[in-house]
C-alpha atoms as a PDB file:
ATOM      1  CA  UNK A   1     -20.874  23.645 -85.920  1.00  0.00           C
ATOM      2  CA  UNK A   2     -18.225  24.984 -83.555  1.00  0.00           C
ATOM      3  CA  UNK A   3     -15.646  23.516 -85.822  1.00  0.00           C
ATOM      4  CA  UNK A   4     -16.414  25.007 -88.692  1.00  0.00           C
ATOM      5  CA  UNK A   5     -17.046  28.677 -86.955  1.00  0.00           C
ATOM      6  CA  UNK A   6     -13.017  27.664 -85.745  1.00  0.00           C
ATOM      7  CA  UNK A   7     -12.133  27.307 -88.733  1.00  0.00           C
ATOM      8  CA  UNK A   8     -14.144  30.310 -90.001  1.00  0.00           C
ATOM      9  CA  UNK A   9     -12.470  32.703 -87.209  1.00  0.00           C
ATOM     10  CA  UNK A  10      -8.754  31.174 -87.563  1.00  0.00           C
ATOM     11  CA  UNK A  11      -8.925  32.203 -91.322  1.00  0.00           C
ATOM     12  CA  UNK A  12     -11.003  35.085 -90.891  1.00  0.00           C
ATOM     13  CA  UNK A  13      -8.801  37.394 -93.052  1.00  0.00           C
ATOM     14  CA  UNK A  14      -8.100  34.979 -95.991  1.00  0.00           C
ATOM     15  CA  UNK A  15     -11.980  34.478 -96.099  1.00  0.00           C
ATOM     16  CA  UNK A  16     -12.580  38.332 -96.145  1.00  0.00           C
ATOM     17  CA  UNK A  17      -9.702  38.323 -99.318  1.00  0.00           C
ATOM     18  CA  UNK A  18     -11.461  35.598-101.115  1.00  0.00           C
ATOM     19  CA  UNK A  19     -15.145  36.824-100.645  1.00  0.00           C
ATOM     20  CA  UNK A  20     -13.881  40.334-102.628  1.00  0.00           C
ATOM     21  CA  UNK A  21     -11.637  38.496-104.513  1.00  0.00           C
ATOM     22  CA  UNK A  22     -15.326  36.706-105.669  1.00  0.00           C
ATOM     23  CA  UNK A  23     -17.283  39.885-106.191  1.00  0.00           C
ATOM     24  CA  UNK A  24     -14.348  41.340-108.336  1.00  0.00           C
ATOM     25  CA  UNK A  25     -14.597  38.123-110.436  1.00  0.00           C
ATOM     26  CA  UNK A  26     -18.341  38.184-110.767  1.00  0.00           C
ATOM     27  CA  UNK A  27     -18.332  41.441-111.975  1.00  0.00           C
ATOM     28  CA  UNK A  28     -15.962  41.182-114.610  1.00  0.00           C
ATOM     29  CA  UNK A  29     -17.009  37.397-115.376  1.00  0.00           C
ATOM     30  CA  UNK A  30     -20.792  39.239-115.972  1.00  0.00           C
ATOM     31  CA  UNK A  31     -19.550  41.657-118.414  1.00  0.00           C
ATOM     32  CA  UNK A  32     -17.680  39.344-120.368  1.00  0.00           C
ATOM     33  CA  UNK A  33     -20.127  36.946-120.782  1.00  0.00           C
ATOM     34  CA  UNK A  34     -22.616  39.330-121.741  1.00  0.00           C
ATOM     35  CA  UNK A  35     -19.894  40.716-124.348  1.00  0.00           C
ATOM     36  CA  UNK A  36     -20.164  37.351-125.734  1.00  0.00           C
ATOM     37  CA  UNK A  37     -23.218  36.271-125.613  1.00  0.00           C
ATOM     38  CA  UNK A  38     -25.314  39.240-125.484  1.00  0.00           C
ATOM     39  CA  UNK A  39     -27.956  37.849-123.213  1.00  0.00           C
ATOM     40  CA  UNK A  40     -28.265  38.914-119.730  1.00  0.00           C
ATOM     41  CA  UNK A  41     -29.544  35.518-118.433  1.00  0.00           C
ATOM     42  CA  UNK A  42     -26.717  33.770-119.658  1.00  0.00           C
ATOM     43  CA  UNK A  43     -24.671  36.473-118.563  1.00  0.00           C
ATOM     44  CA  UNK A  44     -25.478  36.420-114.925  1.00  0.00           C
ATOM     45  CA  UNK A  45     -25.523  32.672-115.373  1.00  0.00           C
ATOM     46  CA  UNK A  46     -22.080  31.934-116.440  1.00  0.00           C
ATOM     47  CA  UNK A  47     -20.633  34.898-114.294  1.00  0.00           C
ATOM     48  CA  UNK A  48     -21.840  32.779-111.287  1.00  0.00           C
ATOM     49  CA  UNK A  49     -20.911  29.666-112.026  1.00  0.00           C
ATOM     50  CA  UNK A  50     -17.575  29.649-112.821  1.00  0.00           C
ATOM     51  CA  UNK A  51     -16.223  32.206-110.482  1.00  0.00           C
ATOM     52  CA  UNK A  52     -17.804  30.180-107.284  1.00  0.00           C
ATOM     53  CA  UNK A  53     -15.547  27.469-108.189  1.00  0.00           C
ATOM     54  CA  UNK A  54     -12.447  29.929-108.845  1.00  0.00           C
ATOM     55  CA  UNK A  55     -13.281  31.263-105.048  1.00  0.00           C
ATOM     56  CA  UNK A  56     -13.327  27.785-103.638  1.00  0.00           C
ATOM     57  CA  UNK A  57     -10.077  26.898-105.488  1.00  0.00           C
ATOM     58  CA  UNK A  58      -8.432  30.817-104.828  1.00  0.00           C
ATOM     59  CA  UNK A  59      -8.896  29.385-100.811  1.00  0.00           C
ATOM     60  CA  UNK A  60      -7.187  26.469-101.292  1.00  0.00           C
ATOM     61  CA  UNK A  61      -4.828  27.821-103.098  1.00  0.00           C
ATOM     62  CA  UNK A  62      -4.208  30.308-100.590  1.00  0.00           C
ATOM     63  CA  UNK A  63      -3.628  27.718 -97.737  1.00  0.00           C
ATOM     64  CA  UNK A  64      -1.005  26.063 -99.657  1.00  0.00           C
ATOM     65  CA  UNK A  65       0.946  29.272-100.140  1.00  0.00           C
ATOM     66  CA  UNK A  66      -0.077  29.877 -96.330  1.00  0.00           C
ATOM     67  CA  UNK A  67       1.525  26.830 -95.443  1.00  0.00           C
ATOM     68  CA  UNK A  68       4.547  27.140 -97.885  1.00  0.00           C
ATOM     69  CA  UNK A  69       5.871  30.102 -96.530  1.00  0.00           C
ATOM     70  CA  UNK A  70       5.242  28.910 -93.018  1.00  0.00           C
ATOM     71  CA  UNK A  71       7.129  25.768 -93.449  1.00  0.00           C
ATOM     72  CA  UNK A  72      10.956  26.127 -92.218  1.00  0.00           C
ATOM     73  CA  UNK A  73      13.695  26.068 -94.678  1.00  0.00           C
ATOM     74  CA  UNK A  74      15.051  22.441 -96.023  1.00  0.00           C
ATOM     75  CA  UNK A  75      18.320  21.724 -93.953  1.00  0.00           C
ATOM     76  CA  UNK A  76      21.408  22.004 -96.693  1.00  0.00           C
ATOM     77  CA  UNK A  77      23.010  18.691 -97.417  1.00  0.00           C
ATOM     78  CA  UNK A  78      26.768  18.749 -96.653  1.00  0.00           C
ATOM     79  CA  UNK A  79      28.808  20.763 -99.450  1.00  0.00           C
ATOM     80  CA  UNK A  80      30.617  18.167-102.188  1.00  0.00           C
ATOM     81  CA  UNK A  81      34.201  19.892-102.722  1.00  0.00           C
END
């Protein structure tokens, strides 16, 4: 358990960024299901579903962009003349 609450507390601000990130999408994933299908169990169904895997992958895809921009720049080959 202390690994994960590591883990938890090292990315403590890109967690806080994807929880909104996931209430944003649930809203708007709600309303456009319901748009669609007119049913409010459906609705709140779909809007659920599909943005808790968008979160998971938004993290991930967050640490690679993380890591990207953390990584030092390629060393230039020597110049052809």
């Amino acid at each position: 358990m202390s690994h994960i609450r590591r883990i938890a507390h090292q990315n403590k601000t890109m967690l806080l960024k994807t929880a909104s990130y996931y209430v944003i999408h649930i809203c708007v994933a709600a309303m456009v299901a319901y748009a669609v299908t007119g049913n409010l169990l459906a609705s709140l169904t779909l809007s659920l579903l599909e943005p808790t895997v968008q979160a998971v992958a938004f993290f991930f895809h967050e640490k690679a962009w993380a890591r990207k921009q953390n990584a030092p720049m390629a060393q230039a080959g020597p110049a052809v003349a």
